[in-house]
N, C-alpha and C. Protein backbone atom coordinates (compact mmCIF):
# COMPACT_ATOMS: atom_id res chain seq x y z
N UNK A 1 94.04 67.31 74.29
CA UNK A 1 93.48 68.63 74.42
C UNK A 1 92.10 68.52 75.06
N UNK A 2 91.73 69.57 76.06
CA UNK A 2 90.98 69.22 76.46
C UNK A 2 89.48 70.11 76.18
N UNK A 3 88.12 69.77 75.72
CA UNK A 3 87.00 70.17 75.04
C UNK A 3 86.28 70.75 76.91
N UNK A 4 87.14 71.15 77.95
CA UNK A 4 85.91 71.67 78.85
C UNK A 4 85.76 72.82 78.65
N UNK A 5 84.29 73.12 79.32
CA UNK A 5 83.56 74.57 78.73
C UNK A 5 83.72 75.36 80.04
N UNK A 6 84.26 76.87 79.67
CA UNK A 6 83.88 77.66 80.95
C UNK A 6 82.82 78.27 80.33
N UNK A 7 82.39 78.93 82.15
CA UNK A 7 81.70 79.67 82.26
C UNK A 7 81.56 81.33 81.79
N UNK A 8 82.83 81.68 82.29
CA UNK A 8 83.30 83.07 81.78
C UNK A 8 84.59 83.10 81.38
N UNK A 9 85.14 84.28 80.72
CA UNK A 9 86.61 84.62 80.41
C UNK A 9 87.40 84.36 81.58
N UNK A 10 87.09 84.84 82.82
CA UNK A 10 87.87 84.82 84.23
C UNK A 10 88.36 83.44 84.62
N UNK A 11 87.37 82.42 84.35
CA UNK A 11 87.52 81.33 84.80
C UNK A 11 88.34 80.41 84.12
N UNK A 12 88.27 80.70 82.68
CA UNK A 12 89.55 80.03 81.71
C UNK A 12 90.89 80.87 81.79
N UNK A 13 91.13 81.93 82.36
CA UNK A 13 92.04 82.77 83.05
C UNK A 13 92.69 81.97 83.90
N UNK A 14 92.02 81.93 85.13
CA UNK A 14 92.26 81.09 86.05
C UNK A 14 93.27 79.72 86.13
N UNK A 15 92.26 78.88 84.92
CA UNK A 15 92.69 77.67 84.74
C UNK A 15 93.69 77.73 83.81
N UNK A 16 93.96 78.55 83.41
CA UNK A 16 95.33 79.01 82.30
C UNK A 16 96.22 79.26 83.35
N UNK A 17 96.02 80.30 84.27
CA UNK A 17 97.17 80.60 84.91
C UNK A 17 97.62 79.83 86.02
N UNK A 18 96.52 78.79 86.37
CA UNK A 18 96.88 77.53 87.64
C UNK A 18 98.11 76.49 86.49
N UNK A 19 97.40 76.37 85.25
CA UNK A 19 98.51 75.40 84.42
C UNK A 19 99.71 75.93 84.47
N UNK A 20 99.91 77.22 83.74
CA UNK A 20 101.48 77.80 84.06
C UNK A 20 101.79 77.64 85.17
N UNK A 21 101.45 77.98 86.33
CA UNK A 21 101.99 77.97 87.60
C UNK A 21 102.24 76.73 87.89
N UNK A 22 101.87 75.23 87.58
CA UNK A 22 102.19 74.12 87.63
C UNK A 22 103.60 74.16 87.07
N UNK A 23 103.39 74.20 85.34
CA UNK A 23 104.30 73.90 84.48
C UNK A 23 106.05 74.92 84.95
N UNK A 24 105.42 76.06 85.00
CA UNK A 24 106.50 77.23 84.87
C UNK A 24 107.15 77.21 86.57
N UNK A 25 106.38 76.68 87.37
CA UNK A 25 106.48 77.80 88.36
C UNK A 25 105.93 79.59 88.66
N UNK A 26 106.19 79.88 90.01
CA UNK A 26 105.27 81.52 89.88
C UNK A 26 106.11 82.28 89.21
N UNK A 27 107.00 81.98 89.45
CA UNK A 27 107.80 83.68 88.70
C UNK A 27 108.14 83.50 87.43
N UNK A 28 108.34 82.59 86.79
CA UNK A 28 108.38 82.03 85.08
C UNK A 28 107.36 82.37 84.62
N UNK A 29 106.06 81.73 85.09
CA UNK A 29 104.36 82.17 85.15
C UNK A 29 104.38 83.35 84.50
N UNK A 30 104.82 84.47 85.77
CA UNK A 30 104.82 85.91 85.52
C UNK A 30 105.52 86.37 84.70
N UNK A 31 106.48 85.77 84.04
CA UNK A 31 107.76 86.34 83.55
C UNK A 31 107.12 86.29 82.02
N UNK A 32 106.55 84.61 81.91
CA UNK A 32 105.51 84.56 80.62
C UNK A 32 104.29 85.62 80.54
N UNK A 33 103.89 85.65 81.51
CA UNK A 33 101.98 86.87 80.90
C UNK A 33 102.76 88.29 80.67
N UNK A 34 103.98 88.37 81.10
CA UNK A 34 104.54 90.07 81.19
C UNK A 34 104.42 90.06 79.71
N UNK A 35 105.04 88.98 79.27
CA UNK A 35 105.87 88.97 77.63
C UNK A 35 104.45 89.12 76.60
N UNK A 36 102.83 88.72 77.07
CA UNK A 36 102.05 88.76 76.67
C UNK A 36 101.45 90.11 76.45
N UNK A 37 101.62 91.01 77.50
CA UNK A 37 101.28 92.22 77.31
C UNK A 37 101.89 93.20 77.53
N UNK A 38 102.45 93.57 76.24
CA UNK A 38 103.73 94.87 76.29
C UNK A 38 102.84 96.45 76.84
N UNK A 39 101.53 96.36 77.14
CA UNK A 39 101.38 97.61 77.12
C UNK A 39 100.74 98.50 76.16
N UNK A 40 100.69 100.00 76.30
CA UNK A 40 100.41 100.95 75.41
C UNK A 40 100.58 102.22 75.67
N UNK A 41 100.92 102.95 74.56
CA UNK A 41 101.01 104.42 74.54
C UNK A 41 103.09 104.90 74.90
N UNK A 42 103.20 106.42 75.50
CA UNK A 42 104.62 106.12 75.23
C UNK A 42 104.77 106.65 76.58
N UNK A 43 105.38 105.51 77.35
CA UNK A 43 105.54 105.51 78.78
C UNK A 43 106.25 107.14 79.12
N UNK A 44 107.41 107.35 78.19
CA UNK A 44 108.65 108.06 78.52
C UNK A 44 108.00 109.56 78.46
N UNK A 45 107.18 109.61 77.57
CA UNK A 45 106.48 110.91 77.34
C UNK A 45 105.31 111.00 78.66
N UNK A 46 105.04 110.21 78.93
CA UNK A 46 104.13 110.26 79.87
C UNK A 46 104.84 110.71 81.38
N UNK A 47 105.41 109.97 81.70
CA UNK A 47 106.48 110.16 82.66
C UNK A 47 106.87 111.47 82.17
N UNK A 48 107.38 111.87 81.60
CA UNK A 48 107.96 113.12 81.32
C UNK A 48 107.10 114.81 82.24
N UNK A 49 106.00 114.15 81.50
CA UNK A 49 105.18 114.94 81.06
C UNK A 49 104.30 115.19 83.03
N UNK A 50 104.49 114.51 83.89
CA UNK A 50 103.88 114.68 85.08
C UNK A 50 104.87 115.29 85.96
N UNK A 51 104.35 115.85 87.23
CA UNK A 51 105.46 117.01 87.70
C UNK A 51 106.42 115.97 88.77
N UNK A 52 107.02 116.76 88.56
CA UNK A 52 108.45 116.08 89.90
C UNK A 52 107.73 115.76 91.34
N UNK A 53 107.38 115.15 91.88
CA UNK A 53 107.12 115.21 93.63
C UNK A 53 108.22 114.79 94.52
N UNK A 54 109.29 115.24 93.80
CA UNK A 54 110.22 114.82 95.41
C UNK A 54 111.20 113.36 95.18
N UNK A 55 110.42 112.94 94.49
CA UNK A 55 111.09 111.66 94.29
C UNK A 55 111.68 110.68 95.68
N UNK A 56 112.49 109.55 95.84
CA UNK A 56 112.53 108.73 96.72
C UNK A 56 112.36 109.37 98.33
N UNK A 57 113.58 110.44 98.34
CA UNK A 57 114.00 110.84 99.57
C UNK A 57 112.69 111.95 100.12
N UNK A 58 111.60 112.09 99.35
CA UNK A 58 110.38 113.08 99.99
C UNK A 58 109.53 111.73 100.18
N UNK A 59 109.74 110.85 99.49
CA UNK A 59 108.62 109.62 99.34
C UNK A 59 108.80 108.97 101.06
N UNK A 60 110.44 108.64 101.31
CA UNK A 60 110.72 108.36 102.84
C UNK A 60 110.58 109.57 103.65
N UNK A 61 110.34 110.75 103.82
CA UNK A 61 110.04 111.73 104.90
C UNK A 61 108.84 111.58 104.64
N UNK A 62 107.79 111.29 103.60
CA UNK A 62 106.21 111.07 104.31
C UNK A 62 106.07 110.59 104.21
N UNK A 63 106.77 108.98 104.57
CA UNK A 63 106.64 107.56 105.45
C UNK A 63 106.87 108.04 106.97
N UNK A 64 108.15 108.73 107.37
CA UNK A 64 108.76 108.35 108.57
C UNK A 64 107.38 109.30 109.28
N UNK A 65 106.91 110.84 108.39
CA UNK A 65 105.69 110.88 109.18
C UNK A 65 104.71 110.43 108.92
N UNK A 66 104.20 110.00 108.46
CA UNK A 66 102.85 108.95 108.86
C UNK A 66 103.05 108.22 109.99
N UNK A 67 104.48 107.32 109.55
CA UNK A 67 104.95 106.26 111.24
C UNK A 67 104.73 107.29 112.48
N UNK A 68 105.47 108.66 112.28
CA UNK A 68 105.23 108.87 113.75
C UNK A 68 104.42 109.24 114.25
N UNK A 69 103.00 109.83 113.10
CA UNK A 69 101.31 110.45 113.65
C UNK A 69 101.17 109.31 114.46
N UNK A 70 101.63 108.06 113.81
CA UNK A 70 100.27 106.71 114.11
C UNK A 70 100.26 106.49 115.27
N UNK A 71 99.20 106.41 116.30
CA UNK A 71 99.39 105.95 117.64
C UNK A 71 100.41 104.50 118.05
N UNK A 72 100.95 104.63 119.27
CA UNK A 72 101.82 103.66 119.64
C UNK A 72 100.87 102.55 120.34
N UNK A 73 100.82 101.13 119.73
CA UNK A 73 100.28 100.38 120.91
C UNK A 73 101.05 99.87 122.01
C-alpha cells in the first residue's frame, strides 16, 4: 500500500482513475464509478414533470436546420 501524499482531492482522483483504467480497462473503469454513484432525487418525477419538446423526430428537424443555415465551404 502505498503512503504517497496528494496535493488535492482531484489529483488522488486522477491517480485512482489512471489505476482502474490500467486494471479494468476504460469501459469496466466506467462501468465501476457508475456503480459508485447512483445519483439523487426521483428521476421519473422529474422527467415527468418537464414539458414535451418534440422529442427525437423535432430534435432531427433542428439538426437538418442548423446543417442547412451553416455556410458551405
Amino acid at each position: 500500500m502505498s503512503t504517497t501524499t496528494y496535493t488535492s482531492p482531484i489529483d488522488l482522483y486522477r491517480k485512482g482513475v489512471a489505476i482502474l483504467t490500467d486494471q479494468l480497462g476504460p469501459v469496466d473503469s466506467i462501468r465501476f464509478l457508475r456503480l459508485l454513484d447512483q445519483g439523487s432525487g426521483d428521476y421519473t418525477a422529474i422527467r415527468q414533470s418537464q414539458p414535451d419538446e418534440g422529442g427525437v423526430d423535432k430534435l432531427c428537424e433542428e439538426i437538418r436546420a442548423y446543417e442547412a443555415a451553416m455556410p458551405k465551404p
